[in-house]
PDB file of N, CA and C in Angstrom:
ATOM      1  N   UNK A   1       0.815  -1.174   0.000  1.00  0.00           N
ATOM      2  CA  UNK A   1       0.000   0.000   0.000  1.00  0.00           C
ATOM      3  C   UNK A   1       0.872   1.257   0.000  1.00  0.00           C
ATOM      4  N   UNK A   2       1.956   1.325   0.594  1.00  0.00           N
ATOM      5  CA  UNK A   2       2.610   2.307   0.738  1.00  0.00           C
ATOM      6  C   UNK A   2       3.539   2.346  -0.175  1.00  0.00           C
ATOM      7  N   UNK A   3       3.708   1.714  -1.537  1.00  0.00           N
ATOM      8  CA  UNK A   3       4.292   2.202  -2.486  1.00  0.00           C
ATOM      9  C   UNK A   3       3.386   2.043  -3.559  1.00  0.00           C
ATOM     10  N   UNK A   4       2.236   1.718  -3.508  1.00  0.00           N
ATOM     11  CA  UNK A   4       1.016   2.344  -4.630  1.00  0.00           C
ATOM     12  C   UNK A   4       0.825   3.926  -4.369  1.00  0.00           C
ATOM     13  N   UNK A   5       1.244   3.764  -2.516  1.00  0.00           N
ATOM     14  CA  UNK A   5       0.550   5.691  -2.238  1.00  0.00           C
ATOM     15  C   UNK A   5       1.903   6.486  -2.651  1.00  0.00           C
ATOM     16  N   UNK A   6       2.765   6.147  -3.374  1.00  0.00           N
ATOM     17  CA  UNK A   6       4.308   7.033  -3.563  1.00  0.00           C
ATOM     18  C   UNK A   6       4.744   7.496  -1.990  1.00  0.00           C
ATOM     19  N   UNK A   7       4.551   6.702  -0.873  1.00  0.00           N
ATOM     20  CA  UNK A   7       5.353   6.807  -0.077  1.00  0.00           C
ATOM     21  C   UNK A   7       6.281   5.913   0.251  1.00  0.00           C
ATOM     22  N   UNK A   8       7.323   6.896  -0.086  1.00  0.00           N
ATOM     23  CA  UNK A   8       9.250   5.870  -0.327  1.00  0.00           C
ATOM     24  C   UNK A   8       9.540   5.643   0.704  1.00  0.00           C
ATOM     25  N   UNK A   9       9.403   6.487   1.892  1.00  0.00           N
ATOM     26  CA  UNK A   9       9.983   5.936   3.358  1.00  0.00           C
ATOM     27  C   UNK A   9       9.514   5.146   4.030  1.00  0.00           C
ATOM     28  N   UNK A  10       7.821   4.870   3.548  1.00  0.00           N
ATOM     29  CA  UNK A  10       6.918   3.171   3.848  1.00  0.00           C
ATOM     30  C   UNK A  10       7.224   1.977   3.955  1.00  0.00           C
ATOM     31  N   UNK A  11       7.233   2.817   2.607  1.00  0.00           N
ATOM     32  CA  UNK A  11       7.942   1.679   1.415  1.00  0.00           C
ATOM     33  C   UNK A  11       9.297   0.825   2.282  1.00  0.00           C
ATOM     34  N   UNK A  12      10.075   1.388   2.044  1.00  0.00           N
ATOM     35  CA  UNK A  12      11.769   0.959   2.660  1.00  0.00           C
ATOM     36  C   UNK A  12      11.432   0.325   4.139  1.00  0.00           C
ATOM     37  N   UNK A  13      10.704   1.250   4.985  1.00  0.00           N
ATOM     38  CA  UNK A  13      10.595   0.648   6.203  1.00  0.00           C
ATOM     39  C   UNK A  13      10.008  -0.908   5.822  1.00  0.00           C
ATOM     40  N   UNK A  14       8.689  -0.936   5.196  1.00  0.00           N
ATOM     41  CA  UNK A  14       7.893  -2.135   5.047  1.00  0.00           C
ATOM     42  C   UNK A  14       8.876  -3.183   4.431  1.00  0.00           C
ATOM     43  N   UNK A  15       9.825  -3.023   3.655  1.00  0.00           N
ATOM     44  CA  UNK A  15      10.598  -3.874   2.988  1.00  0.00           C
ATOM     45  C   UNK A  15      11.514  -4.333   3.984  1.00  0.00           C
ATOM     46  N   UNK A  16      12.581  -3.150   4.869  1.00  0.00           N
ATOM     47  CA  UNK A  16      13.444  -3.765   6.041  1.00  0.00           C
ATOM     48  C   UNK A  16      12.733  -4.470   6.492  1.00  0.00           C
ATOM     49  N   UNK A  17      11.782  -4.330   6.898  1.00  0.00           N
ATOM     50  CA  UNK A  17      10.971  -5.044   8.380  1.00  0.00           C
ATOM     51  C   UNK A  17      10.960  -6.328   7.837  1.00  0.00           C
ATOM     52  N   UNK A  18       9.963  -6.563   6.117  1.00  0.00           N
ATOM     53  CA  UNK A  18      10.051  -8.216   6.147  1.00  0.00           C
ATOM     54  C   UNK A  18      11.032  -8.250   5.678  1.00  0.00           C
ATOM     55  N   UNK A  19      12.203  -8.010   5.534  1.00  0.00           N
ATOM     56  CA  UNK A  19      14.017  -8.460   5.094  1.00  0.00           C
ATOM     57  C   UNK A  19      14.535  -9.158   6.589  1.00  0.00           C
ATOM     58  N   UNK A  20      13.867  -8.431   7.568  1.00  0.00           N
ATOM     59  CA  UNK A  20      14.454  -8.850   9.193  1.00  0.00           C
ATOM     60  C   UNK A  20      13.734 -10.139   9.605  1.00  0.00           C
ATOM     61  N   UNK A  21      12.506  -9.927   9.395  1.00  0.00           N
ATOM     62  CA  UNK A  21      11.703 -10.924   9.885  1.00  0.00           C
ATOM     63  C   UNK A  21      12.159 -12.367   8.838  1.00  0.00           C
ATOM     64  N   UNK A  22      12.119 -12.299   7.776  1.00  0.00           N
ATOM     65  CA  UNK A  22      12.924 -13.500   6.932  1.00  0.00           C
ATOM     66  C   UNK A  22      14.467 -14.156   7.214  1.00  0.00           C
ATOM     67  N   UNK A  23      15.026 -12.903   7.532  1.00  0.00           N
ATOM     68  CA  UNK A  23      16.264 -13.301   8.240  1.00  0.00           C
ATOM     69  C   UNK A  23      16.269 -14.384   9.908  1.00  0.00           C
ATOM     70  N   UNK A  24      15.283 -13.416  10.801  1.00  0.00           N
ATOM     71  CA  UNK A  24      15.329 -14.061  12.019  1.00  0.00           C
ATOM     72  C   UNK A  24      14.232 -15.673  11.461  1.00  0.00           C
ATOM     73  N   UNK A  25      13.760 -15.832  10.618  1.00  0.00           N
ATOM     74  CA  UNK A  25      12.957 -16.914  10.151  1.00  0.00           C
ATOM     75  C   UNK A  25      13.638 -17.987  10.113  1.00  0.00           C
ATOM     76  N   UNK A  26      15.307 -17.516   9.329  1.00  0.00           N
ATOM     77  CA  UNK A  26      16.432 -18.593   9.063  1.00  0.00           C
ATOM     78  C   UNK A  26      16.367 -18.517   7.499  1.00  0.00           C
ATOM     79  N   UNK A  27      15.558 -17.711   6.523  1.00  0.00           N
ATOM     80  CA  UNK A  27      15.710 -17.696   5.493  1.00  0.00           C
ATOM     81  C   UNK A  27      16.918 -16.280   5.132  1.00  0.00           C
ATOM     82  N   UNK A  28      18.291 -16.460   5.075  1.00  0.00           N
ATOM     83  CA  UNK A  28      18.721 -15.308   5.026  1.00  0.00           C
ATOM     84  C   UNK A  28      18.779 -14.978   3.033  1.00  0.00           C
ATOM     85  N   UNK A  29      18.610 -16.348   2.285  1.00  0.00           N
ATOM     86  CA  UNK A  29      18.363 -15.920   1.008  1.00  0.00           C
ATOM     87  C   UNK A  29      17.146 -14.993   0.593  1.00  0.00           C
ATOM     88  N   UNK A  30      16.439 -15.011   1.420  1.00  0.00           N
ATOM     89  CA  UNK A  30      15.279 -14.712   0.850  1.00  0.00           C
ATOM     90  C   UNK A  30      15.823 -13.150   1.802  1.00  0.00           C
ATOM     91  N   UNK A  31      16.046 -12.677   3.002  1.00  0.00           N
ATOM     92  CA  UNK A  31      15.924 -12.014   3.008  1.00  0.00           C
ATOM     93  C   UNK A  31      16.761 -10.287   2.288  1.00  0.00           C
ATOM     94  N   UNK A  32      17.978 -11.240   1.899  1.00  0.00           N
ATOM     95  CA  UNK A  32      19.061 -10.308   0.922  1.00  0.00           C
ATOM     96  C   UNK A  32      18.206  -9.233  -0.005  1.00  0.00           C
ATOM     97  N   UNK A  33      17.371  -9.740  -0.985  1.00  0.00           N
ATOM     98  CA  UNK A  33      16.537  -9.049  -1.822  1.00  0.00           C
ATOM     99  C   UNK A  33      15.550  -8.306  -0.940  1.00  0.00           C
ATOM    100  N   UNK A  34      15.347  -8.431  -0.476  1.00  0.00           N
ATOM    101  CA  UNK A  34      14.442  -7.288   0.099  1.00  0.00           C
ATOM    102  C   UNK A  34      15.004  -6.431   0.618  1.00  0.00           C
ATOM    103  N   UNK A  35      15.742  -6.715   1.423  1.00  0.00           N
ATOM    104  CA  UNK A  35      16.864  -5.606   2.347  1.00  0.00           C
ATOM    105  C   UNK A  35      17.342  -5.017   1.257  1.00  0.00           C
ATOM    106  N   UNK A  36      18.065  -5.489   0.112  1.00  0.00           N
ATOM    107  CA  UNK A  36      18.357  -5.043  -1.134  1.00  0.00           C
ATOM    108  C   UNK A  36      17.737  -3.688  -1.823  1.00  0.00           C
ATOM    109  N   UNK A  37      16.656  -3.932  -1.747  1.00  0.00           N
ATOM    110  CA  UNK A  37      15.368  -3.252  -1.796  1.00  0.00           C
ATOM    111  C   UNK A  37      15.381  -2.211  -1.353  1.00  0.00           C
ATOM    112  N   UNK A  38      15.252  -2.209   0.008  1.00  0.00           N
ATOM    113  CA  UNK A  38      15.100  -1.152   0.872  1.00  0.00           C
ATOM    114  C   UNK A  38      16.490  -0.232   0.879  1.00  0.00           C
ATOM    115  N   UNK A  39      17.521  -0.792   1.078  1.00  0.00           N
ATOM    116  CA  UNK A  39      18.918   0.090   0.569  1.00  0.00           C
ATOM    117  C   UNK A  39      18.353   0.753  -0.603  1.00  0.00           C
ATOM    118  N   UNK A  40      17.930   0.946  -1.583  1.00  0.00           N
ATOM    119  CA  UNK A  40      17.757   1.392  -3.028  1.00  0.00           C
ATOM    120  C   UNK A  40      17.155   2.656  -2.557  1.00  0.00           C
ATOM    121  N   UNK A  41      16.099   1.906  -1.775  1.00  0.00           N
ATOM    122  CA  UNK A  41      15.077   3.237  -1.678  1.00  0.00           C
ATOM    123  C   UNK A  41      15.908   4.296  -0.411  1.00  0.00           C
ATOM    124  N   UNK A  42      16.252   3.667   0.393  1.00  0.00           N
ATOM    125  CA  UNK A  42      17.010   4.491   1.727  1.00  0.00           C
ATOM    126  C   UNK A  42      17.881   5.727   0.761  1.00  0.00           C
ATOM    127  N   UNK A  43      18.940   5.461   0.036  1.00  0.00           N
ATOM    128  CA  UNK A  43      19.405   5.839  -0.384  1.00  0.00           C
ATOM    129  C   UNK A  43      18.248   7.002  -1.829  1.00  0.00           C
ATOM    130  N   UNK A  44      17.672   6.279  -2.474  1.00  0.00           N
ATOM    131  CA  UNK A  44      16.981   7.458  -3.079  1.00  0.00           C
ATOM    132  C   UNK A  44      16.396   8.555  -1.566  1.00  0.00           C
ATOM    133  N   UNK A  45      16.533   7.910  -0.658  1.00  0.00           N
ATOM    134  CA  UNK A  45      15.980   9.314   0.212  1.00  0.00           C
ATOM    135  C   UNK A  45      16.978   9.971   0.580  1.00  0.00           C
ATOM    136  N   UNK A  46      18.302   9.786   0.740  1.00  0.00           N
ATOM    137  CA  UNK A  46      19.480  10.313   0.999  1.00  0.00           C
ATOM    138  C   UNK A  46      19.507  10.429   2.694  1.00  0.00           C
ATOM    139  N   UNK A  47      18.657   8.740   2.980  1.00  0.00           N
ATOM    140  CA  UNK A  47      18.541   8.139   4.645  1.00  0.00           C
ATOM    141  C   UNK A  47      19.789   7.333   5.286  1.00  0.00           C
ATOM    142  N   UNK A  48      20.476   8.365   5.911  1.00  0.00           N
ATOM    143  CA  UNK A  48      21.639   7.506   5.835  1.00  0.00           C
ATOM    144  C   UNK A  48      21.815   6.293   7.030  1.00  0.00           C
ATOM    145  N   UNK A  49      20.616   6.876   7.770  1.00  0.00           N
ATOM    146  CA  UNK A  49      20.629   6.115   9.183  1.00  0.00           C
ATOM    147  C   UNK A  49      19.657   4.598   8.207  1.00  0.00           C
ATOM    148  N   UNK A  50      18.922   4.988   7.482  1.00  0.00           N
ATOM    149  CA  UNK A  50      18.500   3.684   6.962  1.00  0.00           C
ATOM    150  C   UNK A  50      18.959   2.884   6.041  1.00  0.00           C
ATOM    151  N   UNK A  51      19.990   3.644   5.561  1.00  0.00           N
ATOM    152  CA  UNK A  51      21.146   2.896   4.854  1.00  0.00           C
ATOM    153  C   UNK A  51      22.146   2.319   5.403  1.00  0.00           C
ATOM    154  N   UNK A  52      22.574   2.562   6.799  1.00  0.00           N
ATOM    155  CA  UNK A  52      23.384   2.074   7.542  1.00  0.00           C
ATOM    156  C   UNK A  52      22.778   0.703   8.237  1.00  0.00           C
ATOM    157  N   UNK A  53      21.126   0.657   8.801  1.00  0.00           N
ATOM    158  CA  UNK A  53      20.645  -0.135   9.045  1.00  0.00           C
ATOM    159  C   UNK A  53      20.411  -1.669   7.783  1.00  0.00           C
ATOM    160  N   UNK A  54      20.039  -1.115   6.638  1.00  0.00           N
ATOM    161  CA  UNK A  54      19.711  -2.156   5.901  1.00  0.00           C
ATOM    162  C   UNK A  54      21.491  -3.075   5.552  1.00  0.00           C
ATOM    163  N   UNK A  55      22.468  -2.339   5.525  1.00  0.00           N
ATOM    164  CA  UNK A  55      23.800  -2.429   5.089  1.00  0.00           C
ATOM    165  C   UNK A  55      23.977  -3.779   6.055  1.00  0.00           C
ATOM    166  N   UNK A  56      23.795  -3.168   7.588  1.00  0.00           N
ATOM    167  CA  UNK A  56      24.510  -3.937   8.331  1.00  0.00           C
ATOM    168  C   UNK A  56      23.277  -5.252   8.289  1.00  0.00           C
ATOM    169  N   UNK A  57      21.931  -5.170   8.260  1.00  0.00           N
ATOM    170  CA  UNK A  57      21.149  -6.580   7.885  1.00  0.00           C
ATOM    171  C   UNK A  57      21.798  -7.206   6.760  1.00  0.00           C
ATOM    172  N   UNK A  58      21.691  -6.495   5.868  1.00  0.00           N
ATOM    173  CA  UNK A  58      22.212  -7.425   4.869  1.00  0.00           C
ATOM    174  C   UNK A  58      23.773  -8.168   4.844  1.00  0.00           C
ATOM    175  N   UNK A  59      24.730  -7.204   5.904  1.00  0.00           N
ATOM    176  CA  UNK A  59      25.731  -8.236   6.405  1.00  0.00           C
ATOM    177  C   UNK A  59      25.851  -9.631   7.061  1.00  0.00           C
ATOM    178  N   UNK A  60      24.664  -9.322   8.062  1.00  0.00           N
ATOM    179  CA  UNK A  60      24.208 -10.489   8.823  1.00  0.00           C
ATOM    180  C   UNK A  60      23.777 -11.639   8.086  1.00  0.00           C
ATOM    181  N   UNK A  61      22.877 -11.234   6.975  1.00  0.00           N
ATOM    182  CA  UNK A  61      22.105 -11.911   6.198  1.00  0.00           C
ATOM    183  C   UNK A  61      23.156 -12.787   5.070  1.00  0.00           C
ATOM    184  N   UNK A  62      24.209 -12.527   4.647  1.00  0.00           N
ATOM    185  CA  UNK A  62      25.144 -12.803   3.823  1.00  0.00           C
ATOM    186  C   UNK A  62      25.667 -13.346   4.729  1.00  0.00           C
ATOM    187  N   UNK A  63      26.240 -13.251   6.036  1.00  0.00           N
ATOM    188  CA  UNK A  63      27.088 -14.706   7.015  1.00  0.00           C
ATOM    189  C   UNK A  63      25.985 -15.608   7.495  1.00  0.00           C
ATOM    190  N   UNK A  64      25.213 -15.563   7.654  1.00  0.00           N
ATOM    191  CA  UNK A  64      24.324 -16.679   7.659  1.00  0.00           C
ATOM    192  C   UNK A  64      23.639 -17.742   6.942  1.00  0.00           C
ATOM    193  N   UNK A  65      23.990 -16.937   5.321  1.00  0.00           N
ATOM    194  CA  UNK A  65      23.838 -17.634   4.368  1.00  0.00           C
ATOM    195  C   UNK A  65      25.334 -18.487   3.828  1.00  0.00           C
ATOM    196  N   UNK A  66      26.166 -18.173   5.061  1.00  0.00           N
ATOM    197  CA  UNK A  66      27.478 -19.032   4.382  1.00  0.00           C
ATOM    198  C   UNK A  66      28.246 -17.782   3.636  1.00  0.00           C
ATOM    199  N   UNK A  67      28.432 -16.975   3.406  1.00  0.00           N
ATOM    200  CA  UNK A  67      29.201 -16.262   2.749  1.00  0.00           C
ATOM    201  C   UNK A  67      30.080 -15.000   3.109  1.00  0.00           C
ATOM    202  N   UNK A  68      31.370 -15.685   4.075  1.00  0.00           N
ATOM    203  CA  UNK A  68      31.895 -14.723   4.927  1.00  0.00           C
ATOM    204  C   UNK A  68      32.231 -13.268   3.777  1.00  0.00           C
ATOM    205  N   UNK A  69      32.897 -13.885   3.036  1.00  0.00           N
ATOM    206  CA  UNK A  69      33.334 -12.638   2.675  1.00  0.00           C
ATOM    207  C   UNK A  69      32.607 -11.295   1.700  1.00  0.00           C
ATOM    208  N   UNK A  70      31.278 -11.388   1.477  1.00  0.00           N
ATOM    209  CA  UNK A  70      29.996 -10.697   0.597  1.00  0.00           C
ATOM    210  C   UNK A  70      29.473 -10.019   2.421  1.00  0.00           C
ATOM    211  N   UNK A  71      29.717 -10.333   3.950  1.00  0.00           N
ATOM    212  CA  UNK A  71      29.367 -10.283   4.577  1.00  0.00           C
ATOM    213  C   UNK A  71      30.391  -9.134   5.447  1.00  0.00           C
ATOM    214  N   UNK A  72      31.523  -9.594   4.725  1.00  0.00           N
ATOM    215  CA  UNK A  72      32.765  -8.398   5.402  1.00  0.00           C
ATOM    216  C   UNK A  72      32.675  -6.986   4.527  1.00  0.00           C
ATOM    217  N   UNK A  73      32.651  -7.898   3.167  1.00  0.00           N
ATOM    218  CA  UNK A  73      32.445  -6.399   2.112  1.00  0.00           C
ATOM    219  C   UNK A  73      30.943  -5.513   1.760  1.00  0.00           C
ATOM    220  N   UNK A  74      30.177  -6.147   2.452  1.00  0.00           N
ATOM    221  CA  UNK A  74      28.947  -5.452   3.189  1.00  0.00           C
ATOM    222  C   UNK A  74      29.024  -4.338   4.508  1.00  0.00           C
ATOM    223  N   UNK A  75      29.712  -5.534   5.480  1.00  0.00           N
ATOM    224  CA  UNK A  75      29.725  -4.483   6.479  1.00  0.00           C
ATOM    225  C   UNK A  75      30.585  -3.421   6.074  1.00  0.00           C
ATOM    226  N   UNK A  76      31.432  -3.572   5.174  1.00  0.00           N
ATOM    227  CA  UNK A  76      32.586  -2.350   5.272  1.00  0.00           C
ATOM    228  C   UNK A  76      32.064  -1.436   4.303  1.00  0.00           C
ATOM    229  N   UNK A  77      30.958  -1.478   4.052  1.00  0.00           N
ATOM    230  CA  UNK A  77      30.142  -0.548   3.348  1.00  0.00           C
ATOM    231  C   UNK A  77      30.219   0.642   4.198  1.00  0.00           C
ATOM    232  N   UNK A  78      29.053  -0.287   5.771  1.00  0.00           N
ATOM    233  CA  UNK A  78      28.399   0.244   5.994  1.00  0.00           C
ATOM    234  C   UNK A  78      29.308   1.368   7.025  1.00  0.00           C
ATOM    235  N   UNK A  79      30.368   0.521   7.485  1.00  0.00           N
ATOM    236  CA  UNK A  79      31.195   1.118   8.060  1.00  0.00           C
ATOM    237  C   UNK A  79      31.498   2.469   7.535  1.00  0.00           C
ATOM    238  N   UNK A  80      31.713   2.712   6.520  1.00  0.00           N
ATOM    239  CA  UNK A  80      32.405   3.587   5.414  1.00  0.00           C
ATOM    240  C   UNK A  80      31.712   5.033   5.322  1.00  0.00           C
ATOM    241  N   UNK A  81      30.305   4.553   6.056  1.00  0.00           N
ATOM    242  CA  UNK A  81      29.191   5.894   5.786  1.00  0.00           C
ATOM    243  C   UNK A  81      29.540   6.959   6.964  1.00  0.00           C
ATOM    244  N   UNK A  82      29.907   8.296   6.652  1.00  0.00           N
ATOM    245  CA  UNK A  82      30.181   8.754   7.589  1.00  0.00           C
ATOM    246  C   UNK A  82      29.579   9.586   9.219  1.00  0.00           C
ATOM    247  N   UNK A  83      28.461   9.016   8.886  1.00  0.00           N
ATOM    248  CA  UNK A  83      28.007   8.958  10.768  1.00  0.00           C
ATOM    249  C   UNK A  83      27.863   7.636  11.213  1.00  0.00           C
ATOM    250  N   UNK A  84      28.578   6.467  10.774  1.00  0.00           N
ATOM    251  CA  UNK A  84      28.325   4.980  11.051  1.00  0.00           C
ATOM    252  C   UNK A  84      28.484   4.895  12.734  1.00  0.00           C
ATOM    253  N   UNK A  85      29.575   5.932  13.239  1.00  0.00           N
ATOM    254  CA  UNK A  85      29.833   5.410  14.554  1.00  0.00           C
ATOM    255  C   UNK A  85      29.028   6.090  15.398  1.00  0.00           C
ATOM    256  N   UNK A  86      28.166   7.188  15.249  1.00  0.00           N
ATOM    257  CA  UNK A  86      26.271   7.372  15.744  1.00  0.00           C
ATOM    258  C   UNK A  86      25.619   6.914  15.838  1.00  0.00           C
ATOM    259  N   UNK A  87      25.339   6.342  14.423  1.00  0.00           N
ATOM    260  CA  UNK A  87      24.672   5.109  14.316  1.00  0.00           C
ATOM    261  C   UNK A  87      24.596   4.081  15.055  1.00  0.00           C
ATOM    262  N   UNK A  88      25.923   3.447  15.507  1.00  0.00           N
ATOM    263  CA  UNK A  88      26.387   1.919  16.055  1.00  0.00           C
ATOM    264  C   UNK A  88      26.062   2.217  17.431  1.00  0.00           C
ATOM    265  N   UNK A  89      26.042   3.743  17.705  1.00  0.00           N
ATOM    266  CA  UNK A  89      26.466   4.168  19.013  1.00  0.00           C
ATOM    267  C   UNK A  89      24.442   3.959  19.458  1.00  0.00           C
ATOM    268  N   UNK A  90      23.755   4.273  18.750  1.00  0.00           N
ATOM    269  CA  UNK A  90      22.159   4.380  18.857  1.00  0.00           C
ATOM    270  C   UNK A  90      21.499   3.040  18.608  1.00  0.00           C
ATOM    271  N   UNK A  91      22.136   1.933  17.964  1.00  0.00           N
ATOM    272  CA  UNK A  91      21.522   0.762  17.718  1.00  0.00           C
ATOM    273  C   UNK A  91      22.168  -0.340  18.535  1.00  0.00           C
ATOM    274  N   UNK A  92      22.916   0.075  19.441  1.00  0.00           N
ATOM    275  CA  UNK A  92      23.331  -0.925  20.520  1.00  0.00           C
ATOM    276  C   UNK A  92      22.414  -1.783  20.777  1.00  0.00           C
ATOM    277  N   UNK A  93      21.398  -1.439  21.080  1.00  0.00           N
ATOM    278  CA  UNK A  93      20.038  -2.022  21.921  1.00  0.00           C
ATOM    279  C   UNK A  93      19.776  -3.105  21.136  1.00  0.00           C
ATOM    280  N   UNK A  94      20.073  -3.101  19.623  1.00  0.00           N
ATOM    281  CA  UNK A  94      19.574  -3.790  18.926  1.00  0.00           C
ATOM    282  C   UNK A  94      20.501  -4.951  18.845  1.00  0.00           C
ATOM    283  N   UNK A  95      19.959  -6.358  19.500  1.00  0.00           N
ATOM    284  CA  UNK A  95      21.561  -7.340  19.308  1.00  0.00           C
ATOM    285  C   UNK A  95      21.547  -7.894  17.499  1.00  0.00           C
ATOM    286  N   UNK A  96      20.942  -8.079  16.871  1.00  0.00           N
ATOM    287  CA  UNK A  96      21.198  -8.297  15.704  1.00  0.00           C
ATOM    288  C   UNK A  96      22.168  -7.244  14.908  1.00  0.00           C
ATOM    289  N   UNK A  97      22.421  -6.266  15.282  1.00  0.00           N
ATOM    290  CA  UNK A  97      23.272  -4.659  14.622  1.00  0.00           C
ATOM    291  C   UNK A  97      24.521  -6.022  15.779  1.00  0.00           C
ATOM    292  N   UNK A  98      24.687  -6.002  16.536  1.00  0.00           N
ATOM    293  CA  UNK A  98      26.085  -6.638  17.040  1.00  0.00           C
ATOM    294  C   UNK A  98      26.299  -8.248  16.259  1.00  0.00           C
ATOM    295  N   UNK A  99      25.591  -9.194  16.211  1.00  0.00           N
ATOM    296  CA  UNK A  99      25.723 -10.095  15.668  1.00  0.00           C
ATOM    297  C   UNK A  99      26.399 -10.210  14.458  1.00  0.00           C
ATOM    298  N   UNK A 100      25.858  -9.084  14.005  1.00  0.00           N
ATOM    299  CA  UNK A 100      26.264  -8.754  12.298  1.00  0.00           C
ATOM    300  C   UNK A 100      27.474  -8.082  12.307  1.00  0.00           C
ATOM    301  N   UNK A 101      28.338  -7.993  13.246  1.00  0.00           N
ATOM    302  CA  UNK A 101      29.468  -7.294  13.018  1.00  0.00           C
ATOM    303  C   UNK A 101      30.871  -7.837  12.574  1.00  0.00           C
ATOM    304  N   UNK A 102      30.331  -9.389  12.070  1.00  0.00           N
ATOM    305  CA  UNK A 102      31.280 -10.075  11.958  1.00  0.00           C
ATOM    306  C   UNK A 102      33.097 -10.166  12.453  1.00  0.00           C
ATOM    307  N   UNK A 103      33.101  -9.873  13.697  1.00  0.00           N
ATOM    308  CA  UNK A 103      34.486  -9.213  14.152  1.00  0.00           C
ATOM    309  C   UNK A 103      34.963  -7.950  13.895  1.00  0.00           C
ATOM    310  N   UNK A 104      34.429  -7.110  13.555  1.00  0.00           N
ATOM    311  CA  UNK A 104      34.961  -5.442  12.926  1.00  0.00           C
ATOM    312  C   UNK A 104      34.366  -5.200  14.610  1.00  0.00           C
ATOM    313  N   UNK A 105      35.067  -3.861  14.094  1.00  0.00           N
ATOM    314  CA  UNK A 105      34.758  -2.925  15.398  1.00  0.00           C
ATOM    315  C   UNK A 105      35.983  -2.448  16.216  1.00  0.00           C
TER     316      UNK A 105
END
């Protein structure tokens, strides 16, 4: 509904959310493309806090699917964005943002 109504930030949220929920499911293939997704749109909003969020899911989502290193060169995306350590500093709470850190930090 929220990208029939041209709302992009719905949109992205509604897409992270089932990218997370597929992930914590144990499907991390399935959830890559969506998170995928939602990066596209984060970024058409020039959201960097939601680009940092989908970055580091989709890190998680790539070591769980077996694929350390699509999972390092993910996170070091996300790393790369420059309020990442605000970011990390505000999503503590969240243990999946730590899980996904594949040893960086």
């Amino acid at each position: 509904m929220a990208r029939r109504m041209g709302d992009n930030r719905a949109w992205a949220e509604s897409l992270f959310i089932w990218g997370v929920v597929s992930l914590y499911r144990g499907e991390p293939t399935e959830a890559i493309p969506l998170l995928s997704r939602a990066l596209a749109v984060y970024r058409f909003l020039e959201d960097e806090g939601g680009q940092w969020a989908c970055l580091r899911a989709i890190a998680l989502a790539w070591e769980r699917a077996g694929d350390r290193a699509q999972a390092l060169e993910t996170l070091n995306q996300a790393q790369s964005l420059p309020h990442q350590a605000r970011l990390t500093a505000q999503a503590r709470w969240l243990r999946w943002f730590e899980d996904g850190q594949a040893g960086a930090d």
